[in-house]
Structures are given as C-alpha cells and as structure tokens.
Protein backbone atom coordinates (compact mmCIF):
# COMPACT_ATOMS: atom_id res chain seq x y z
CA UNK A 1 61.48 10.29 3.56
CA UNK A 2 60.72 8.03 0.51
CA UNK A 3 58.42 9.24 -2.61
CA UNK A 4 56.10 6.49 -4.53
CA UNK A 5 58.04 6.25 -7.58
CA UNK A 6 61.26 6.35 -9.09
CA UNK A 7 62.45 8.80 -10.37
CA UNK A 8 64.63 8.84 -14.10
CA UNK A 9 66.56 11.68 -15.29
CA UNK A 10 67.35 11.97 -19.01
CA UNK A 11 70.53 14.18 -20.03
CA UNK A 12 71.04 14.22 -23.45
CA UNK A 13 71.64 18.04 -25.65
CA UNK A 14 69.50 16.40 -28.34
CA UNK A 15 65.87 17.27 -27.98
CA UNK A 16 65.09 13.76 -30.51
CA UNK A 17 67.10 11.26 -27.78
CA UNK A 18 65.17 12.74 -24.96
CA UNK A 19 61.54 12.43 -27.02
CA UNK A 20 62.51 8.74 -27.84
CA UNK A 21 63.87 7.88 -24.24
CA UNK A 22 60.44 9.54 -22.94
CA UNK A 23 59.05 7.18 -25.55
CA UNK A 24 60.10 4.34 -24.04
CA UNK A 25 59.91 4.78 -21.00
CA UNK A 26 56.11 6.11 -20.61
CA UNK A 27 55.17 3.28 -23.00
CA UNK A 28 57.02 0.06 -21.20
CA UNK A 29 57.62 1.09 -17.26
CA UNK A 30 54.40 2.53 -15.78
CA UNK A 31 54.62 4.19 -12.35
CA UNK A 32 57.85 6.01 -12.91
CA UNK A 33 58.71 10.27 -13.04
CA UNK A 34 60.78 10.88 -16.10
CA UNK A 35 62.64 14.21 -15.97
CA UNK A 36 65.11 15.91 -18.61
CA UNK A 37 67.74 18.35 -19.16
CA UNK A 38 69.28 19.82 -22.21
CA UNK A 39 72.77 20.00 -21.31
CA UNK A 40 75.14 18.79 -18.44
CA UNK A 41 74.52 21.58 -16.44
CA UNK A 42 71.26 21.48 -15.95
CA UNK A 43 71.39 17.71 -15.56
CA UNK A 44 73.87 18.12 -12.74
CA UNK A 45 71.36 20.69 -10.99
CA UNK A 46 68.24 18.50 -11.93
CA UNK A 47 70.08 15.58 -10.00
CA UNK A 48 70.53 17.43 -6.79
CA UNK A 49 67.19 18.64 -6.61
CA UNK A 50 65.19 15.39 -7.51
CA UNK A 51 67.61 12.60 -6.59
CA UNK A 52 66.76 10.30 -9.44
CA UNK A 53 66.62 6.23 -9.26
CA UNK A 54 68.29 6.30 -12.96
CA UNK A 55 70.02 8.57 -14.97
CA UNK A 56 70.73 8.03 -18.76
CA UNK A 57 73.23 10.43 -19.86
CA UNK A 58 74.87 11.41 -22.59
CA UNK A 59 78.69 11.51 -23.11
CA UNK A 60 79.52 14.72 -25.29
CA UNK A 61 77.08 17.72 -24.30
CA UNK A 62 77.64 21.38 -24.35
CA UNK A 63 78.41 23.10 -21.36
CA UNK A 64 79.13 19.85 -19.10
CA UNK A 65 79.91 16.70 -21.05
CA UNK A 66 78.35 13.65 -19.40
CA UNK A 67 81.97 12.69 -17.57
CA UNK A 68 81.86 15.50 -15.75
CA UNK A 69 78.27 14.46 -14.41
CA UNK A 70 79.23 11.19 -13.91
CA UNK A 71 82.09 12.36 -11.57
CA UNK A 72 80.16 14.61 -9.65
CA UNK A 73 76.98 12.52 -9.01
CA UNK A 74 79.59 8.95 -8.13
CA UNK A 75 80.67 11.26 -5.51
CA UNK A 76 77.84 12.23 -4.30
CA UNK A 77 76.17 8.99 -4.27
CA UNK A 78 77.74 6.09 -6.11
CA UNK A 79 74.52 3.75 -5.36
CA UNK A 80 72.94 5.88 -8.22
CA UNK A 81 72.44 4.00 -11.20
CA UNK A 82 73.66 5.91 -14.50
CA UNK A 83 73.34 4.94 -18.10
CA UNK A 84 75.76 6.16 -20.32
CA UNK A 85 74.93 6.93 -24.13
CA UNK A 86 77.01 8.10 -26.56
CA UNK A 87 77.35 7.77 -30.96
CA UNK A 88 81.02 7.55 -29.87
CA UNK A 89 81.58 3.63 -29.73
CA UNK A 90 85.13 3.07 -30.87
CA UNK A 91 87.17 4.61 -28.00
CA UNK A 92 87.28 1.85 -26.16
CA UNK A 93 89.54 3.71 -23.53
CA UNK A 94 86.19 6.30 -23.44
CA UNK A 95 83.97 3.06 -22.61
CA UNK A 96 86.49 1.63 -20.03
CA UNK A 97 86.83 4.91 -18.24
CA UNK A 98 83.01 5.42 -17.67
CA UNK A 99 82.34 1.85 -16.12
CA UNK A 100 85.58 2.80 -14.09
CA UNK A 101 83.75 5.86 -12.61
CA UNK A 102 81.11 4.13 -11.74
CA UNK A 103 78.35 3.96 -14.75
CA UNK A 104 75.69 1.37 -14.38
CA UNK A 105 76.37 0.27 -18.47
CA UNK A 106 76.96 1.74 -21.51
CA UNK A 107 73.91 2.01 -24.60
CA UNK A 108 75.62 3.10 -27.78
CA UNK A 109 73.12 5.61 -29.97
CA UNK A 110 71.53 5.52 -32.45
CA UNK A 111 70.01 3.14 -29.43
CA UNK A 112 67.87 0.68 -30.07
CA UNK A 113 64.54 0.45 -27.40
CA UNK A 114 64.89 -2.99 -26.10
CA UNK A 115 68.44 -2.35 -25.06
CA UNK A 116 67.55 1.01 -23.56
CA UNK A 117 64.51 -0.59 -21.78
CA UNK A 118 66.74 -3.17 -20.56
CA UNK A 119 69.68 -1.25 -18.88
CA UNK A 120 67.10 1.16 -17.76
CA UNK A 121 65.19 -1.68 -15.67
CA UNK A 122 68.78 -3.56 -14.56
CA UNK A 123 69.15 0.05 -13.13
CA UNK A 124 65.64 -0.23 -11.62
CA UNK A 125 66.13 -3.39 -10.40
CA UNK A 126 69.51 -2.90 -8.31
CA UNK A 127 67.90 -0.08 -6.68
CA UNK A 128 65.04 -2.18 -5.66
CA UNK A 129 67.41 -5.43 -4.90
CA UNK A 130 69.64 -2.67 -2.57
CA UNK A 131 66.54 -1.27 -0.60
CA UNK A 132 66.86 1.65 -2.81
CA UNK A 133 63.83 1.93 -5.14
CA UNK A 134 62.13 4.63 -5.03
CA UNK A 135 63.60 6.33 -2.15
CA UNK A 136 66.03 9.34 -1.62
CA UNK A 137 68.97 9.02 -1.53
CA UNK A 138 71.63 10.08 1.41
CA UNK A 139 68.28 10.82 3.43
C-alpha cells in the first residue's frame, strides 16, 4: 500500500537544525510530510513506524549517535535514502565510513540551504527513478 507523499524524517538533537531543515523544506518541496526526532532513539523508532522517503540525520546525538541509525535502518532497507549532517568535517575516516554504510551524501553544518535542498531532492529523485517515491517500503 503506497501513501501520496513522501515522507522526510529529520534527526538532529538540536531543536535550531530541525526548525531550519523544516524551513527549507516547507518553503522549496511542496507535497511532502516532514517529521522529526530529538535524538537517535526516537529517530530510529520514528523510522519504523513511518518509513520515510529521506532521512537527514545527524552524526553525534545523545542517546543514539546517527551511525548507529544509519546501521540499523541500511539493514533494514538500504534503498532508503539518508543524509548525513554533522559540524564534524575533518575526520575524513568519519565521512568515508558513512558513505560506506550506505548514506545517500554527506551536508556538513552549519549547512547552507541550497546544498541541503539539493541532496534532499537527489534523495527524492532516486526514490522516484527506483519506483520508490512515495511508497512503503518492504511492503
């Protein structure tokens, strides 16, 4: 069973990312469901409940860090399309490690809205290209 629109999932512990991701999403890409959670957690649990299109998730989070989320939802279904975001950009090894497991790209914070926008509809737009967009995954 497919729903209407895609779904995106932001999981970030700052309350000011996830207000500026909202931002830019509700203000560039209409007919989308954006969703958040404060910590990895919750993000994790969010995921297996909605099944979002995109995730953009943070790295370094209380309770779950964003690897651990990254891990769990590439083995649950690596056609999701994940956006990782972190202030952390010279551990290169860090970077390497997340496309290795599977994330879509990699937005380096403070993050600037055209790059966000842009990874976020790459994300969109290999979901749609794979017959994905939109629908539920695994169903």
């Amino acid at each position: 069973m497919g729903r209407q629109y895609p779904i995106i999932l932001i999981v970030d512990d700052s309350q000011a990312f996830r207000e500026f991701a909202q931002l830019v999403i509700k203000d560039d890409l209409k007919f989308v469901t954006v969703i958040t959670a404060s910590n990895g957690m919750e993000g994790l649990q969010m995921y297996k409940k909605y099944k979002p299109d995109v995730i953009i998730l943070d790295w370094k989070m209380p309770v779950m860090d964003g690897m651990q989320v990254l891990k769990a939802v590439m083995k649950d279904d690596p056609r999701t399309k994940v956006i990782m975001t972190t202030a952390y950009t010279e551990d290169q090894l860090l970077l390497n490690e997340m496309k290795a497991l599977g994330a879509l790209c990699f937005v380096p914070k403070p993050t600037q809205r055209l790059l966000l926008l842009k990874a976020i509809n790459d994300g969109l737009r290999e979901r749609k290209n794979a017959g994905l967009y939109g629908q539920i995954p695994n169903v």
